[in-house]
N, C-alpha and C. Protein backbone atom coordinates (compact mmCIF):
# COMPACT_ATOMS: atom_id res chain seq x y z
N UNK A 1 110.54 117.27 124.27
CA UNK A 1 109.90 116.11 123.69
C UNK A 1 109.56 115.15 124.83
N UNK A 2 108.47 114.19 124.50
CA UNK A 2 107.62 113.62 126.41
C UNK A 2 108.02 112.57 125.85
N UNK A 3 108.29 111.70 127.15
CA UNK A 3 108.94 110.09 126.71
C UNK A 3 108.10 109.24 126.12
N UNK A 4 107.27 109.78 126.03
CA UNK A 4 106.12 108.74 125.19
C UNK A 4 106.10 108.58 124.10
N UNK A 5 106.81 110.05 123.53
CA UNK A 5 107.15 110.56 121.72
C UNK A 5 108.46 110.14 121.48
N UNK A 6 109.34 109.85 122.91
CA UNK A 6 110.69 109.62 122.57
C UNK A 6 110.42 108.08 122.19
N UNK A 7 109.93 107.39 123.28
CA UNK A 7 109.69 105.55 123.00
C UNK A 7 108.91 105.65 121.81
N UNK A 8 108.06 106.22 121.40
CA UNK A 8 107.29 106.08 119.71
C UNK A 8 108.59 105.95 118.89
N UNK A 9 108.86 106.87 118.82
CA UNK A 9 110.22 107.30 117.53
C UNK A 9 111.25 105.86 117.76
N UNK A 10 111.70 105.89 119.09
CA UNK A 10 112.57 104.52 118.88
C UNK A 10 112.01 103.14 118.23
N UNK A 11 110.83 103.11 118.93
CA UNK A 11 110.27 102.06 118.26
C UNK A 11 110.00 101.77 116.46
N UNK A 12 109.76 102.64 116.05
CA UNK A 12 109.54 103.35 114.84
C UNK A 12 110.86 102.54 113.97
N UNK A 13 111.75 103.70 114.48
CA UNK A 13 113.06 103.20 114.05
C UNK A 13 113.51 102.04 114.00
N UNK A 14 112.99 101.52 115.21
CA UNK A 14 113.53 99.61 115.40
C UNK A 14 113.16 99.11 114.31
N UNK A 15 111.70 99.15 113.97
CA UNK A 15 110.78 98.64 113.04
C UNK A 15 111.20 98.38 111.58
N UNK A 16 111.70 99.80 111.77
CA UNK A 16 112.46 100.06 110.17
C UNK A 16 113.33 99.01 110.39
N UNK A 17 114.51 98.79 111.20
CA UNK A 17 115.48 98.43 110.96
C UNK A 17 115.83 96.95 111.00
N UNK A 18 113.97 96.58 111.60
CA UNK A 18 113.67 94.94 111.53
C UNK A 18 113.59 95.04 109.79
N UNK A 19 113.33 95.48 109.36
CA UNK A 19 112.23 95.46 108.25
C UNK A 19 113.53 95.32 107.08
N UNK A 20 114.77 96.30 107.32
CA UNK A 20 115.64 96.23 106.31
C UNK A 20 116.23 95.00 106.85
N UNK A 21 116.57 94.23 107.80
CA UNK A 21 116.98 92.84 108.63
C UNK A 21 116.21 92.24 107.25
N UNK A 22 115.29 91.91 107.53
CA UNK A 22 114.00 90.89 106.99
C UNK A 22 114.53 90.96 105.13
N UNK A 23 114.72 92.27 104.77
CA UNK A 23 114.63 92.46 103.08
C UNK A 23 116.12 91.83 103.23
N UNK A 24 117.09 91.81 103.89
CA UNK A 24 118.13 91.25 103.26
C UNK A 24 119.20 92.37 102.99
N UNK A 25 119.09 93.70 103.34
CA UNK A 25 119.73 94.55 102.89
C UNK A 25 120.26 95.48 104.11
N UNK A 26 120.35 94.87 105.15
CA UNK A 26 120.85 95.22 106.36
C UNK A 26 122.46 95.53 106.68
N UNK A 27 123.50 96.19 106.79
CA UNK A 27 124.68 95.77 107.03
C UNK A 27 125.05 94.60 107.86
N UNK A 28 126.10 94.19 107.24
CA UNK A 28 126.56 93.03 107.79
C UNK A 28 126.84 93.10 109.80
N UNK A 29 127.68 94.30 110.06
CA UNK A 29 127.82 94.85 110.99
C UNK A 29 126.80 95.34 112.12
N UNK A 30 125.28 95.60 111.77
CA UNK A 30 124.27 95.70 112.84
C UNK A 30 123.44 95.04 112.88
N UNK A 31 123.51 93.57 112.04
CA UNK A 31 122.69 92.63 112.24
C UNK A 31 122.65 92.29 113.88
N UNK A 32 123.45 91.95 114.64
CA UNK A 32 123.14 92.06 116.05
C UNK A 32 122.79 93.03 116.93
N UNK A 33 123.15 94.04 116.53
CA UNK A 33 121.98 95.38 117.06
C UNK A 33 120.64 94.94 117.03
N UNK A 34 120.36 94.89 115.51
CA UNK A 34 118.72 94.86 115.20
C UNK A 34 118.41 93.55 115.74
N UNK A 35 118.93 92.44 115.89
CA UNK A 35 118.61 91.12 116.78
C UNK A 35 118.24 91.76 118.45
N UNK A 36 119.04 92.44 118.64
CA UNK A 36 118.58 92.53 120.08
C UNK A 36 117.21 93.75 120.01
N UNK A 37 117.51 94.34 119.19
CA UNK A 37 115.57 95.32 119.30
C UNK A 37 114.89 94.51 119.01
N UNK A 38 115.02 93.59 118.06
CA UNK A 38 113.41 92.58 117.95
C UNK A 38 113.24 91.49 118.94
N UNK A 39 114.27 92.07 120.20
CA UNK A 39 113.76 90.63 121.33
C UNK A 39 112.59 91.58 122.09
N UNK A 40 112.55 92.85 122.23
CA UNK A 40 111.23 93.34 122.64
C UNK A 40 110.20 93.26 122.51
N UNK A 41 109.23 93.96 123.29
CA UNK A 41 107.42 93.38 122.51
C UNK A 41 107.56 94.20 121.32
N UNK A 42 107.66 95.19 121.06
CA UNK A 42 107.42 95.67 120.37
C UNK A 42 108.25 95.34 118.74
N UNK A 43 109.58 94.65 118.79
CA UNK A 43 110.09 94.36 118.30
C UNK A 43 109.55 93.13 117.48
N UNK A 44 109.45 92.15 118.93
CA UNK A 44 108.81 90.94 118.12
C UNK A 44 107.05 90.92 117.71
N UNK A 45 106.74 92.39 118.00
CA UNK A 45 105.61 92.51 117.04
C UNK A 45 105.71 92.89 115.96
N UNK A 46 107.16 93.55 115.74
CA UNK A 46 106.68 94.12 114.25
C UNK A 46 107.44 92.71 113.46
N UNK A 47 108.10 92.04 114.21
CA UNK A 47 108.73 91.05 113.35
C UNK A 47 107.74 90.22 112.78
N UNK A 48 106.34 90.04 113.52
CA UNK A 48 105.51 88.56 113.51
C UNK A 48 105.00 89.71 112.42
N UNK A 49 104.41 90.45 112.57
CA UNK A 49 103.86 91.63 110.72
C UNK A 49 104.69 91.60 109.98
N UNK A 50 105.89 91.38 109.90
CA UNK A 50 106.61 91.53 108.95
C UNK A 50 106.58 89.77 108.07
N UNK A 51 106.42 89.32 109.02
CA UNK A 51 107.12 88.05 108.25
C UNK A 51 105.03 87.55 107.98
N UNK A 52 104.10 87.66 108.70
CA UNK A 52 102.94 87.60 107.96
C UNK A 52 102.76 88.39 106.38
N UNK A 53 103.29 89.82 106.33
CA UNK A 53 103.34 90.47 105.44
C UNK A 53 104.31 89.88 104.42
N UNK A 54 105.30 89.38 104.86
CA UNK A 54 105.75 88.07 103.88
C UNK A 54 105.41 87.45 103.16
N UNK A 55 104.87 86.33 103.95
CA UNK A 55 103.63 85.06 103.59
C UNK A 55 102.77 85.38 102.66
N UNK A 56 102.09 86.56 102.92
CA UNK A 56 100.96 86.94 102.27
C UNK A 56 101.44 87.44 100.94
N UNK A 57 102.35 88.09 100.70
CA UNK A 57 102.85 88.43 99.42
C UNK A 57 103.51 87.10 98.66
N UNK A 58 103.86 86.10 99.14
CA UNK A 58 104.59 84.65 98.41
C UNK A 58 103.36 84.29 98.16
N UNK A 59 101.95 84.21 98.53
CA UNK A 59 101.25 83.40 98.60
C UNK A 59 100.24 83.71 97.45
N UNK A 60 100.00 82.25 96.36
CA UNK A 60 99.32 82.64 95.54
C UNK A 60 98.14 82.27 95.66
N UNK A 61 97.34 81.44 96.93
CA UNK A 61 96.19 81.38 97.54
C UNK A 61 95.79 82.84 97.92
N UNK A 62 96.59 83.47 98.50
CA UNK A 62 95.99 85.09 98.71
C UNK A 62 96.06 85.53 97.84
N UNK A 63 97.12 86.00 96.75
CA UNK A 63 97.42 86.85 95.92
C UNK A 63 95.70 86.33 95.28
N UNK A 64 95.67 85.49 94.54
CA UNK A 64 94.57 84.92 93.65
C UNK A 64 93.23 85.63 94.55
N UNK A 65 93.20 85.65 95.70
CA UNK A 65 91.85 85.93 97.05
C UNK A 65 91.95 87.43 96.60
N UNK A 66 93.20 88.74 96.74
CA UNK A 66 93.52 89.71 96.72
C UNK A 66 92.69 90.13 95.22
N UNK A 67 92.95 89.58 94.05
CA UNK A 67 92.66 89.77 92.70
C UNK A 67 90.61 89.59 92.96
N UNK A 68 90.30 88.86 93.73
CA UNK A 68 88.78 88.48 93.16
C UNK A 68 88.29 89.66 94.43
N UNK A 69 89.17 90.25 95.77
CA UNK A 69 88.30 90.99 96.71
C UNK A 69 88.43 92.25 95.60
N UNK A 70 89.49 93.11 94.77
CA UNK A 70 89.55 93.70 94.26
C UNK A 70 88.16 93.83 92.97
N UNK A 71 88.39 92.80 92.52
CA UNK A 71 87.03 92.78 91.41
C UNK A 71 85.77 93.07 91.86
N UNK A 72 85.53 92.35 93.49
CA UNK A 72 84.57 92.69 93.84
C UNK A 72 84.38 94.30 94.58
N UNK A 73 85.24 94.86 94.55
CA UNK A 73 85.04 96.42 95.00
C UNK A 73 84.91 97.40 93.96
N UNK A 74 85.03 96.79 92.90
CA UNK A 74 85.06 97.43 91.50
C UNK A 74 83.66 97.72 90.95
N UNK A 75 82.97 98.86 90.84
CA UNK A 75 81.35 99.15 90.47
C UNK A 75 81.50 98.32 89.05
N UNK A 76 80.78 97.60 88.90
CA UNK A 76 79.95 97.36 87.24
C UNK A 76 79.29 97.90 87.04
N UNK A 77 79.65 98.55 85.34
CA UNK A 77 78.60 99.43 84.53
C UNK A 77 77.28 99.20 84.59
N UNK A 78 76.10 99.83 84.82
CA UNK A 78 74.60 99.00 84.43
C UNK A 78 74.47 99.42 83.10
């Protein structure tokens, strides 16, 4: 396996493990693990998506935006 596939996969994994951090459902016990993978770039990129991907789901300015881009991708009958 080439280190390029090995650093993918870790990263991968970090991601996940920001992601269960973020939902709240993390063990109590590797919350400082996963603190120190999201001090990386890659870490604190998936953190800044995660917590936009947040926002955007609380938000009923988007949600409401989400509902009318949907309508508009929707064919009307002629």
């Amino acid at each position: 396996m080439g280190q390029a596939h090995k650093q993918s996969v870790h990263e991968v994994e970090a991601a996940e493990q920001i992601s269960v951090l973020m939902d709240g459902e993390l063990a109590p016990h590797e919350v400082n693990a996963v603190l120190d993978l999201a001090k990386s770039e890659a870490g604190m990129a998936s953190w800044a998506s995660y917590q936009l991907i947040g926002d955007a789901l609380r938000s009923e300015e988007l949600t409401h935006a989400g509902s009318n881009i949907t309508c508009a991708a929707v064919p009307r009958p002629r």
